[in-house]
PDB file of N, CA and C in Angstrom:
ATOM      1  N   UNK A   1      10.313  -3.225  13.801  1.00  0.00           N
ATOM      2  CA  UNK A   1       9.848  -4.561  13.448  1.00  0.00           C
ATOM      3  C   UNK A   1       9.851  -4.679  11.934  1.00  0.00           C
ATOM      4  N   UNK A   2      10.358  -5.981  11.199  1.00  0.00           N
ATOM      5  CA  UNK A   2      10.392  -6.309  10.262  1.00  0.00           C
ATOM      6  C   UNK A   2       9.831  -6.845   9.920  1.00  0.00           C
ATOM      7  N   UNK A   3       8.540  -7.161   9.125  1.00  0.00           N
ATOM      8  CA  UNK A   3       7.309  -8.133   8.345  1.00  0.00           C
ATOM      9  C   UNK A   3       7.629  -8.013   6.837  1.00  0.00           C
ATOM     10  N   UNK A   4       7.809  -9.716   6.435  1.00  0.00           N
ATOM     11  CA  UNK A   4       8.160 -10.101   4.903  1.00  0.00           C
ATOM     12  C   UNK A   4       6.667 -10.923   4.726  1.00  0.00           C
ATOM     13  N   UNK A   5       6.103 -10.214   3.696  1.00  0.00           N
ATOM     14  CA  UNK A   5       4.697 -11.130   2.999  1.00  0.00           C
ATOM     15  C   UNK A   5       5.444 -12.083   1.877  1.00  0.00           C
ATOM     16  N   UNK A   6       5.605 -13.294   1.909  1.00  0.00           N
ATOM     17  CA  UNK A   6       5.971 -14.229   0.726  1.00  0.00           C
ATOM     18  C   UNK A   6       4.563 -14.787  -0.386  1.00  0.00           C
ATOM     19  N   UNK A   7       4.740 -14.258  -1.828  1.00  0.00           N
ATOM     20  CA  UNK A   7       3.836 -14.849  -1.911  1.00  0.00           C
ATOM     21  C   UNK A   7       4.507 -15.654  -3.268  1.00  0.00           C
ATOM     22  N   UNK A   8       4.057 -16.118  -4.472  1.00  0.00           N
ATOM     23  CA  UNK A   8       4.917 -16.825  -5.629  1.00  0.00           C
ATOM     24  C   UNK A   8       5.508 -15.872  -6.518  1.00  0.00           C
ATOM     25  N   UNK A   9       5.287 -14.374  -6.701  1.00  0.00           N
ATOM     26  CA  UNK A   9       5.970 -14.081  -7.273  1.00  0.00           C
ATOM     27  C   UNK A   9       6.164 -12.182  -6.805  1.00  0.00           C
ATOM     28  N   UNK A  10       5.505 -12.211  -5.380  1.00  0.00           N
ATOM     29  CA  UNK A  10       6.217 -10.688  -5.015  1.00  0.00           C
ATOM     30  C   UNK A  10       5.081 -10.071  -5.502  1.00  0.00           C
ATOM     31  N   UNK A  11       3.921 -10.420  -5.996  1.00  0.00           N
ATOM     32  CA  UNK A  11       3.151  -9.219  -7.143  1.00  0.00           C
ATOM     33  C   UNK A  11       2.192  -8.979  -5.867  1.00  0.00           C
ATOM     34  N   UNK A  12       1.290 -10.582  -5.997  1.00  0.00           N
ATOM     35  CA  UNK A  12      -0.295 -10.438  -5.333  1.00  0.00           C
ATOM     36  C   UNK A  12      -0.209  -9.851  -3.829  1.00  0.00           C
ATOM     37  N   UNK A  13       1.048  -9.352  -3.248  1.00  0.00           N
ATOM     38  CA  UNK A  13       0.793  -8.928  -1.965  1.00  0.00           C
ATOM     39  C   UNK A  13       0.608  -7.652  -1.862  1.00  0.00           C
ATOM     40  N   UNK A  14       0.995  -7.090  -3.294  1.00  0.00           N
ATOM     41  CA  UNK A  14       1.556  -5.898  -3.015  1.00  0.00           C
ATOM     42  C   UNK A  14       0.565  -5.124  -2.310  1.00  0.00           C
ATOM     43  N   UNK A  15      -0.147  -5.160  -2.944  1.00  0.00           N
ATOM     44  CA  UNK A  15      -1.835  -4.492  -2.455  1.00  0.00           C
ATOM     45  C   UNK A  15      -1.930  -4.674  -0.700  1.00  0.00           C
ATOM     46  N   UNK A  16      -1.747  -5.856  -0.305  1.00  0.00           N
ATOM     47  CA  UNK A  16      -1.874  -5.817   0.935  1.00  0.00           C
ATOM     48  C   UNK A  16      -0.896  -4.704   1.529  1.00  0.00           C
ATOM     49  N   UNK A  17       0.653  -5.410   1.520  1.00  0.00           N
ATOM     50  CA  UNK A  17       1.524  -4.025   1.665  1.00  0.00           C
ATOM     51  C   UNK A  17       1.044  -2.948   2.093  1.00  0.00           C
ATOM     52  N   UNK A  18       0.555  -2.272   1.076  1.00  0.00           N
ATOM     53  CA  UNK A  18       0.278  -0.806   1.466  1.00  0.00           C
ATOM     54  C   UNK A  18      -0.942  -0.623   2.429  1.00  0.00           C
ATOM     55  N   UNK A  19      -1.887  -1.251   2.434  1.00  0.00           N
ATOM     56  CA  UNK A  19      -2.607  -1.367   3.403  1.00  0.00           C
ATOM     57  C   UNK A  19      -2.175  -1.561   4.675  1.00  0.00           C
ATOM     58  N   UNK A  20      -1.028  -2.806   5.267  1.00  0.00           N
ATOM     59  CA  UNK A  20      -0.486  -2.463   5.949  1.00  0.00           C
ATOM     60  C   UNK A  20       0.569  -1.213   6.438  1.00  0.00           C
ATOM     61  N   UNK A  21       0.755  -0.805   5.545  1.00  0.00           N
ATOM     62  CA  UNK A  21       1.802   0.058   5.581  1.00  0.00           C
ATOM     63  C   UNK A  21       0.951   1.345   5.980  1.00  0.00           C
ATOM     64  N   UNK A  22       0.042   1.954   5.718  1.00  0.00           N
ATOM     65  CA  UNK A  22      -1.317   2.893   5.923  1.00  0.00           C
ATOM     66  C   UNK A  22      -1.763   2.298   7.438  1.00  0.00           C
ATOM     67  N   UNK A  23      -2.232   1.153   7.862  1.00  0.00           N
ATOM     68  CA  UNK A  23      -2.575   1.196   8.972  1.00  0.00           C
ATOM     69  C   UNK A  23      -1.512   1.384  10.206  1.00  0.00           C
ATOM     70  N   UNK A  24       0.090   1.009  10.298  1.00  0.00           N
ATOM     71  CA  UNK A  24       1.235   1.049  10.984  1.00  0.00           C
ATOM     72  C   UNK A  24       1.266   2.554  10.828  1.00  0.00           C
ATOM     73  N   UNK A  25       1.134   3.196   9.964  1.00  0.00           N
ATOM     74  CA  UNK A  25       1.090   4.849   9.649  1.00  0.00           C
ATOM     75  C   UNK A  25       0.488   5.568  10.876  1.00  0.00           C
ATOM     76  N   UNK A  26      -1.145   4.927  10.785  1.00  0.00           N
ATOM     77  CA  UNK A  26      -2.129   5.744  10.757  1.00  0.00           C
ATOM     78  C   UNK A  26      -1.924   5.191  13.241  1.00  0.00           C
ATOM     79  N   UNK A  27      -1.156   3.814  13.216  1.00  0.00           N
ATOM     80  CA  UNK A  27      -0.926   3.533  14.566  1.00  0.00           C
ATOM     81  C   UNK A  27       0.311   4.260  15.233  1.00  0.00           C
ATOM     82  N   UNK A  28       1.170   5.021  14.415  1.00  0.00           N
ATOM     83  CA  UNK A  28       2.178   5.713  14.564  1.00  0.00           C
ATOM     84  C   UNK A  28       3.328   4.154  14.796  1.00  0.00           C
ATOM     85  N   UNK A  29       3.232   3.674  14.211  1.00  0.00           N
ATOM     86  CA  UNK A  29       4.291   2.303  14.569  1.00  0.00           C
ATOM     87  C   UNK A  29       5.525   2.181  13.425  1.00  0.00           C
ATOM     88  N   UNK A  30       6.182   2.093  13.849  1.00  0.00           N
ATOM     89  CA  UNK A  30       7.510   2.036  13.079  1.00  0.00           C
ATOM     90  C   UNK A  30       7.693   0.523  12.852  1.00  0.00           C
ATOM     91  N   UNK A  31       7.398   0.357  11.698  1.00  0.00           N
ATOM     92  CA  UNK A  31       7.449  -0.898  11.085  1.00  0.00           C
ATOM     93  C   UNK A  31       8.322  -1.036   9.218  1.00  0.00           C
ATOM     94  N   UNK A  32       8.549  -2.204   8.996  1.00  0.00           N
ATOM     95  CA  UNK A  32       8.665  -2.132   7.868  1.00  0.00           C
ATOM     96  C   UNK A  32       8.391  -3.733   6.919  1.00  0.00           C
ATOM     97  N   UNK A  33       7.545  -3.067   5.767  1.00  0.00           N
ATOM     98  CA  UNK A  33       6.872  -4.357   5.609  1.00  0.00           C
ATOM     99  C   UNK A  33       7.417  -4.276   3.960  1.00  0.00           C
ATOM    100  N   UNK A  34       7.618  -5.662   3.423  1.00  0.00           N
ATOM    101  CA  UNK A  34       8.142  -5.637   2.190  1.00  0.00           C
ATOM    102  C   UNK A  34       7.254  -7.059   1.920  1.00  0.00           C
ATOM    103  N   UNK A  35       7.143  -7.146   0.238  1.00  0.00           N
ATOM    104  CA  UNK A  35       6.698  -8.748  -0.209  1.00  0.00           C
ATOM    105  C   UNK A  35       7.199  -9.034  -1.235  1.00  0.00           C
ATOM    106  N   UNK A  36       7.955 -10.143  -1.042  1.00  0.00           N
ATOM    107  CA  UNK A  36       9.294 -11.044  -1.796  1.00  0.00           C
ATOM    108  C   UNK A  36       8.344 -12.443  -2.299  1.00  0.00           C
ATOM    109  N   UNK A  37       9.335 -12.542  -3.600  1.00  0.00           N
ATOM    110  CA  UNK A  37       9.193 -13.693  -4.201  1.00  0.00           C
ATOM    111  C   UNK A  37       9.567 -14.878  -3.470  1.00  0.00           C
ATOM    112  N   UNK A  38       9.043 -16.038  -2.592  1.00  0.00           N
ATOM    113  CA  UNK A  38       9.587 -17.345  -2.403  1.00  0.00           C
ATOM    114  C   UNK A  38      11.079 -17.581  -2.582  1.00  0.00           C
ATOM    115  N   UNK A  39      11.623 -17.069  -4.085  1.00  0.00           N
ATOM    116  CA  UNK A  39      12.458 -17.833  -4.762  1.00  0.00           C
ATOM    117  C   UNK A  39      13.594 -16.235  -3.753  1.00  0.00           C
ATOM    118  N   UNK A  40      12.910 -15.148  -3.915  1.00  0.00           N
ATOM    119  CA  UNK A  40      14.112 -14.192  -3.053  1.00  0.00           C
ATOM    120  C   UNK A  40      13.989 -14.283  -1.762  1.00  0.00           C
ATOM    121  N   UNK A  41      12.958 -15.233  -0.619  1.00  0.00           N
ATOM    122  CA  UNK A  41      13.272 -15.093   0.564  1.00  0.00           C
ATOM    123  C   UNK A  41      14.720 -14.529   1.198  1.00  0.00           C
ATOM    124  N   UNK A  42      14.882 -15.818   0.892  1.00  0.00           N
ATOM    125  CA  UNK A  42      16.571 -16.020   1.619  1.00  0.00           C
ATOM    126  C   UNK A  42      17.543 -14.934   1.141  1.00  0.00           C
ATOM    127  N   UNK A  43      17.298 -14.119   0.529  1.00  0.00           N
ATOM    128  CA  UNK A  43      18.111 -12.324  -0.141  1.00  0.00           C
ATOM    129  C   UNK A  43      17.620 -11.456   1.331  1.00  0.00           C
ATOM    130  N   UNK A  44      16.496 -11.492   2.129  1.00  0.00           N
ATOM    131  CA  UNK A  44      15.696 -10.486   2.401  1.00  0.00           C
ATOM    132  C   UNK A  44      15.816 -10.868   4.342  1.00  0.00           C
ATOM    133  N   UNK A  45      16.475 -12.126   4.483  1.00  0.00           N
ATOM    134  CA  UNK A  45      16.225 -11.955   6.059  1.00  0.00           C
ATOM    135  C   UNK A  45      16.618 -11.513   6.825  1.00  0.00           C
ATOM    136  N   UNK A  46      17.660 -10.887   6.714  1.00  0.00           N
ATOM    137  CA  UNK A  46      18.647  -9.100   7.453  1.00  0.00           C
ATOM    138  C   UNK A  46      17.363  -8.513   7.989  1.00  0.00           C
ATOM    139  N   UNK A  47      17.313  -8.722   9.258  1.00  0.00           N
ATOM    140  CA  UNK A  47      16.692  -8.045  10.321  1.00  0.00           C
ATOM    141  C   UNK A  47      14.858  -8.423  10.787  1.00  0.00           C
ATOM    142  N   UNK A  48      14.451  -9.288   9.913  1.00  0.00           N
ATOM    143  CA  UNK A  48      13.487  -9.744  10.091  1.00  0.00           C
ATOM    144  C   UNK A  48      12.757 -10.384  11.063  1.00  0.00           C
ATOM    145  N   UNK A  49      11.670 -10.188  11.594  1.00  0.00           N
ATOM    146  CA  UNK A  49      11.107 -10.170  12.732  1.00  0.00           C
ATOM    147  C   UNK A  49       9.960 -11.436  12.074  1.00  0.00           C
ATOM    148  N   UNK A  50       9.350 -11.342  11.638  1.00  0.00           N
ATOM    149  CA  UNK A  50       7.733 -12.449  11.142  1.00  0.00           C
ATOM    150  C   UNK A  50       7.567 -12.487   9.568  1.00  0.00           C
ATOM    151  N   UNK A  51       7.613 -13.411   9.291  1.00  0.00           N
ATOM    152  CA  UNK A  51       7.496 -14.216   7.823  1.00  0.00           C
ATOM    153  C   UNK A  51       5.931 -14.272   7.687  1.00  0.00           C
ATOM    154  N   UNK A  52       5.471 -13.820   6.964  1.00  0.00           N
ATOM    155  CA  UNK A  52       3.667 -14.523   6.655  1.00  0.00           C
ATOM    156  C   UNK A  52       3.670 -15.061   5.559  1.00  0.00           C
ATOM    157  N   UNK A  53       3.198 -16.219   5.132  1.00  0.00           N
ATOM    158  CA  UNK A  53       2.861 -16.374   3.871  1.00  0.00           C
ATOM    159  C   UNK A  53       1.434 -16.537   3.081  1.00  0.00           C
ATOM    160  N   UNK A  54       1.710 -15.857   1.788  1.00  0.00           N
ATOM    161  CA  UNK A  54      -0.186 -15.974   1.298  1.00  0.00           C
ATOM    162  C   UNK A  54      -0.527 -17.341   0.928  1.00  0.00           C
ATOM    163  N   UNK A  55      -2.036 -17.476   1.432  1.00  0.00           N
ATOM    164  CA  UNK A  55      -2.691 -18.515   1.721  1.00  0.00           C
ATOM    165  C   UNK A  55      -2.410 -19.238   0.612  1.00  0.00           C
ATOM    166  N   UNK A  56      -2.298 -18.916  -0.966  1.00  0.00           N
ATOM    167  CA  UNK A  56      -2.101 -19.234  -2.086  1.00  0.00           C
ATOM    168  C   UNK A  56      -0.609 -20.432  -2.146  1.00  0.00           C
ATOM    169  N   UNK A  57       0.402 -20.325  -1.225  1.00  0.00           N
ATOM    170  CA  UNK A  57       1.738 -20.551  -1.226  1.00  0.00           C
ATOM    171  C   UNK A  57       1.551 -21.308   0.107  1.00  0.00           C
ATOM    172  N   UNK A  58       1.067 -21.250   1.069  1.00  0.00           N
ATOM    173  CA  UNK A  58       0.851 -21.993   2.079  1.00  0.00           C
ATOM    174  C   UNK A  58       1.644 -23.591   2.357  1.00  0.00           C
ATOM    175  N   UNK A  59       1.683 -24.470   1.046  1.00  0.00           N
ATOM    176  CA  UNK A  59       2.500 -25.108   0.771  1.00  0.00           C
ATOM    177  C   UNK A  59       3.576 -25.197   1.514  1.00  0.00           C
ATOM    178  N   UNK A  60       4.561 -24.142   1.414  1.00  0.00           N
ATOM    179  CA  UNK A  60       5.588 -23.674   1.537  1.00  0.00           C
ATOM    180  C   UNK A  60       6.345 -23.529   2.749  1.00  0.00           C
ATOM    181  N   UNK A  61       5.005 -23.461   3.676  1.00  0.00           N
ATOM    182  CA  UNK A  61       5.699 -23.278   4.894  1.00  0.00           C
ATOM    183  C   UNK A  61       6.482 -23.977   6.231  1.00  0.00           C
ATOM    184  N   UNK A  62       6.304 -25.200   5.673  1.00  0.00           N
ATOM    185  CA  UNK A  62       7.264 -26.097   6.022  1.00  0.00           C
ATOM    186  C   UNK A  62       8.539 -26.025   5.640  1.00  0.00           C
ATOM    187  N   UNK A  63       8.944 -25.452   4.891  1.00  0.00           N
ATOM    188  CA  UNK A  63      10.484 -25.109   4.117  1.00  0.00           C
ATOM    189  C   UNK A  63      11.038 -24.614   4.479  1.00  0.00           C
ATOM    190  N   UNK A  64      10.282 -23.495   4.262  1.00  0.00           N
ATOM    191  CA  UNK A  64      10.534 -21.869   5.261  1.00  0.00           C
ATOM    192  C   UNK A  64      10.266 -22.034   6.470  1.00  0.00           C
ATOM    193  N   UNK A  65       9.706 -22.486   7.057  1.00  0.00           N
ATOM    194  CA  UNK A  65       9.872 -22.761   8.948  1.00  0.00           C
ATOM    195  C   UNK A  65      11.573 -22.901   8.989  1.00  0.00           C
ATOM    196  N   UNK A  66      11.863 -24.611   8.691  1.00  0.00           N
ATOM    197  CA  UNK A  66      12.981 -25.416   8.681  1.00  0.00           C
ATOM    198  C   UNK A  66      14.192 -24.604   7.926  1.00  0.00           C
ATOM    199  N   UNK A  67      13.804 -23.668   7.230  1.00  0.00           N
ATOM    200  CA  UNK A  67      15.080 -22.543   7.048  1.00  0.00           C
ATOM    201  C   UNK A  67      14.908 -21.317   7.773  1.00  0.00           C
ATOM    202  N   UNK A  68      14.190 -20.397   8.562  1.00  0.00           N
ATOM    203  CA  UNK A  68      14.266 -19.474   9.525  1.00  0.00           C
ATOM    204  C   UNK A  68      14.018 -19.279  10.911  1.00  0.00           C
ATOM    205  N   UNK A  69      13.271 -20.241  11.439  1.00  0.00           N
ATOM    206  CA  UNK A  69      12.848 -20.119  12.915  1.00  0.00           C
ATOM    207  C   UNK A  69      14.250 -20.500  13.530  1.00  0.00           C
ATOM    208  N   UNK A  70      15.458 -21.282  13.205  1.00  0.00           N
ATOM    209  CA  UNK A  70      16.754 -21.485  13.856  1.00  0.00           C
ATOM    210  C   UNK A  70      17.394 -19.825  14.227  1.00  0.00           C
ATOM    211  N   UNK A  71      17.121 -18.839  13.309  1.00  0.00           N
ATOM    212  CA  UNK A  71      17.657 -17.586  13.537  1.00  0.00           C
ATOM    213  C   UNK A  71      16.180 -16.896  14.178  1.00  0.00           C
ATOM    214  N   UNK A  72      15.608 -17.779  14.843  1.00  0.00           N
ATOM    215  CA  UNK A  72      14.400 -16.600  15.742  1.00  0.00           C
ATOM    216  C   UNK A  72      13.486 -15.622  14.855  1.00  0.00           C
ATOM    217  N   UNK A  73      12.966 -16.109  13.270  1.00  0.00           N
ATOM    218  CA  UNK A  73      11.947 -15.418  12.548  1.00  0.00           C
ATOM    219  C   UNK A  73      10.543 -16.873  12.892  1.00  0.00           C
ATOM    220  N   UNK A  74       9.715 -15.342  13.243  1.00  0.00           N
ATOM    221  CA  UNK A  74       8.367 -16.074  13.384  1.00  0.00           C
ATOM    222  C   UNK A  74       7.412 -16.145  11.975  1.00  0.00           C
ATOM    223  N   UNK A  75       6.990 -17.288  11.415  1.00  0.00           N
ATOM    224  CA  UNK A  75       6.079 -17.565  10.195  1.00  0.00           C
ATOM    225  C   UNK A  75       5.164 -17.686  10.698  1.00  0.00           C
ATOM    226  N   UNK A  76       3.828 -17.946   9.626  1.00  0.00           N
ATOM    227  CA  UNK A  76       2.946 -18.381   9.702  1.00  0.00           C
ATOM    228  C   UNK A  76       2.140 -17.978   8.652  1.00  0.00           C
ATOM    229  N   UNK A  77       0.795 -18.752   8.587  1.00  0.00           N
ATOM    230  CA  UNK A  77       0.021 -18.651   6.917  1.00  0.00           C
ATOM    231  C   UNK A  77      -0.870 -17.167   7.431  1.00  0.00           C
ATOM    232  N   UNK A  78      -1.208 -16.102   6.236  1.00  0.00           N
ATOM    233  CA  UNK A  78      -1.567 -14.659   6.376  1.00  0.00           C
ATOM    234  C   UNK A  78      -3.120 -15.840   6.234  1.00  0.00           C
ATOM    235  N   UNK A  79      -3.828 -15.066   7.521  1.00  0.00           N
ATOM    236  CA  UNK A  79      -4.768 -15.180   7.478  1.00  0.00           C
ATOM    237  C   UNK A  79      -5.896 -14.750   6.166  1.00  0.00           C
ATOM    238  N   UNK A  80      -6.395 -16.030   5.548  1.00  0.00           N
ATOM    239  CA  UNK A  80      -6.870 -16.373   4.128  1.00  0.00           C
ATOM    240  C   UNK A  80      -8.276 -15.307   4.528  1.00  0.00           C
ATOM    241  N   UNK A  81      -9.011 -15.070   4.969  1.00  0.00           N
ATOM    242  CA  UNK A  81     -10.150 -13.790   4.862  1.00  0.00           C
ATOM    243  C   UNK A  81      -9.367 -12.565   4.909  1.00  0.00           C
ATOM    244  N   UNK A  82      -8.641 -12.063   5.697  1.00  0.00           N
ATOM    245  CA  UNK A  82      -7.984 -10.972   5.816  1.00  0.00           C
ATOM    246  C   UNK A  82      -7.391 -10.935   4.257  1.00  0.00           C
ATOM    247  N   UNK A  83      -6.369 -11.986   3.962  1.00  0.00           N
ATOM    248  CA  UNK A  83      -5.654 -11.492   2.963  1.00  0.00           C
ATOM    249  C   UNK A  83      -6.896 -11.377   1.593  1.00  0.00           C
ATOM    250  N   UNK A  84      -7.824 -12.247   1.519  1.00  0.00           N
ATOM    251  CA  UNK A  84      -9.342 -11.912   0.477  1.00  0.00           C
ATOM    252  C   UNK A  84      -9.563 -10.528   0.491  1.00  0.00           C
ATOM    253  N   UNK A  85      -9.833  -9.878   1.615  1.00  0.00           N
ATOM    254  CA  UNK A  85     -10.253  -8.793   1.392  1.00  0.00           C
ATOM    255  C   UNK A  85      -9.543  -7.431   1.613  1.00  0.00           C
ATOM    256  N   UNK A  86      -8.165  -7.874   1.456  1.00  0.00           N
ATOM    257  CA  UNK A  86      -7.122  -6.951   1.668  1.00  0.00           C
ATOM    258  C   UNK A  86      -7.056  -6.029   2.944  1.00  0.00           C
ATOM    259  N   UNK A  87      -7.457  -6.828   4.132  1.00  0.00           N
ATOM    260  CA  UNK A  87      -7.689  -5.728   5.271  1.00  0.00           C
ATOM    261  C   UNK A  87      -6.107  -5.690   5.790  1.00  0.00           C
ATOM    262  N   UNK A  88      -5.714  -4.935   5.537  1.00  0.00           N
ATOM    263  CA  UNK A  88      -3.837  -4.655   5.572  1.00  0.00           C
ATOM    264  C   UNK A  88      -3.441  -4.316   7.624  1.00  0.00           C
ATOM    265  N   UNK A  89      -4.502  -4.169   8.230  1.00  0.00           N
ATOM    266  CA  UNK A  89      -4.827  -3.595   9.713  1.00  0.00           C
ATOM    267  C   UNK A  89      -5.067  -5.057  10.477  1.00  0.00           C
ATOM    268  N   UNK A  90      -5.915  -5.912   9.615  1.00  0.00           N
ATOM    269  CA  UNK A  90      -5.872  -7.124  10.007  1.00  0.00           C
ATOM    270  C   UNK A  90      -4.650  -8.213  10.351  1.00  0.00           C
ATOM    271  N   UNK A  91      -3.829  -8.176   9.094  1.00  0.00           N
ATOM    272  CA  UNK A  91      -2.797  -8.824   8.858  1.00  0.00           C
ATOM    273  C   UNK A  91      -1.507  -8.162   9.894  1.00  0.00           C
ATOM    274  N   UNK A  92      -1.902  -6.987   9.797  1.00  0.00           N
ATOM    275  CA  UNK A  92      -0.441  -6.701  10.249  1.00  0.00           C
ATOM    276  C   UNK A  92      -1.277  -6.703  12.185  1.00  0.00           C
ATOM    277  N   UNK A  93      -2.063  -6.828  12.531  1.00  0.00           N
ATOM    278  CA  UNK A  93      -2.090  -7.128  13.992  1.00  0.00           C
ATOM    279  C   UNK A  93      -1.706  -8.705  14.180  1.00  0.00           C
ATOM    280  N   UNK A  94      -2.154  -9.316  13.142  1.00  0.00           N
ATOM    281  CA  UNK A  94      -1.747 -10.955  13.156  1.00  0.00           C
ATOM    282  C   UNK A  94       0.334 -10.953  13.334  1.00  0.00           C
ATOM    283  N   UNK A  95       0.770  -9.881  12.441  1.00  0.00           N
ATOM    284  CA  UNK A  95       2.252  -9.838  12.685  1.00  0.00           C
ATOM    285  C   UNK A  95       2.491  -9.246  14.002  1.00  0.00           C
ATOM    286  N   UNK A  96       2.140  -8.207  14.816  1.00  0.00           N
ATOM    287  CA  UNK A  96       2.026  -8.064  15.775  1.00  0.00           C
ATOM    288  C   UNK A  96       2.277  -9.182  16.599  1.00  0.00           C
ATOM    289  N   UNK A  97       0.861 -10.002  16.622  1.00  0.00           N
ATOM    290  CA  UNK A  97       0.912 -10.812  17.866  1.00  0.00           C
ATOM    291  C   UNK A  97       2.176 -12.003  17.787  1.00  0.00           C
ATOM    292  N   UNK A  98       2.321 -12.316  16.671  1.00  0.00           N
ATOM    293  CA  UNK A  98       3.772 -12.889  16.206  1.00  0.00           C
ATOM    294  C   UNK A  98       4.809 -12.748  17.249  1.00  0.00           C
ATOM    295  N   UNK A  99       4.992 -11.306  17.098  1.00  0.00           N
ATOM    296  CA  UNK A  99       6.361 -10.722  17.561  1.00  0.00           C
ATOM    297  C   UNK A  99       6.493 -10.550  19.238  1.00  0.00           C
ATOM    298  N   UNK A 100       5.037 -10.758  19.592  1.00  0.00           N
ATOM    299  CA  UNK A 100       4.594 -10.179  21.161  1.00  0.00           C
ATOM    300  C   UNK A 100       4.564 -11.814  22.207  1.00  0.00           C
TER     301      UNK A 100
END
């Protein structure tokens, strides 16, 4: 499974990232999670499974719907408490249920 965090400039997710990336670890799940700039989405959708975007950019997701759900990627806004408090276990069960 493929999970892209979009946020405005690739930075503020990073933190989440690894949190997710530690909890998929710690579930033995073979995942792979990356967080792209808005402006590099469209570089990054080779194989992608669920789009989240941070609550910050939320905006956005009307754009990005109307450019990826035609190729079968699931979006949606990263849940704004989860992404506050960086619970990386949170977010990535929210990508989970995405994909399920």
């Amino acid at each position: 499974m493929k999970i892209i965090l979009v946020c405005s400039a690739g930075m503020s997710t990073s933190m989440l990232v690894k949190k997710m990336r530690d909890a998929a670890t710690e579930r033995n799940l073979e995942v792979e999670i990356d967080a792209v700039a808005e402006s590099q989405l469209m570089n990054h959708l080779e194989e992608t499974d669920v789009i989240l975007i941070g609550p910050q950019v939320r905006y956005l997701e009307k754009k990005i719907r109307s450019s990826v759900e035609p190729k079968g990627i699931k979006v949606d806004i990263i849940d704004q408490m989860a992404y506050g408090m960086i619970q990386g276990d949170k977010v990535l069960d929210q990508a989970i249920a995405m994909k399920n």
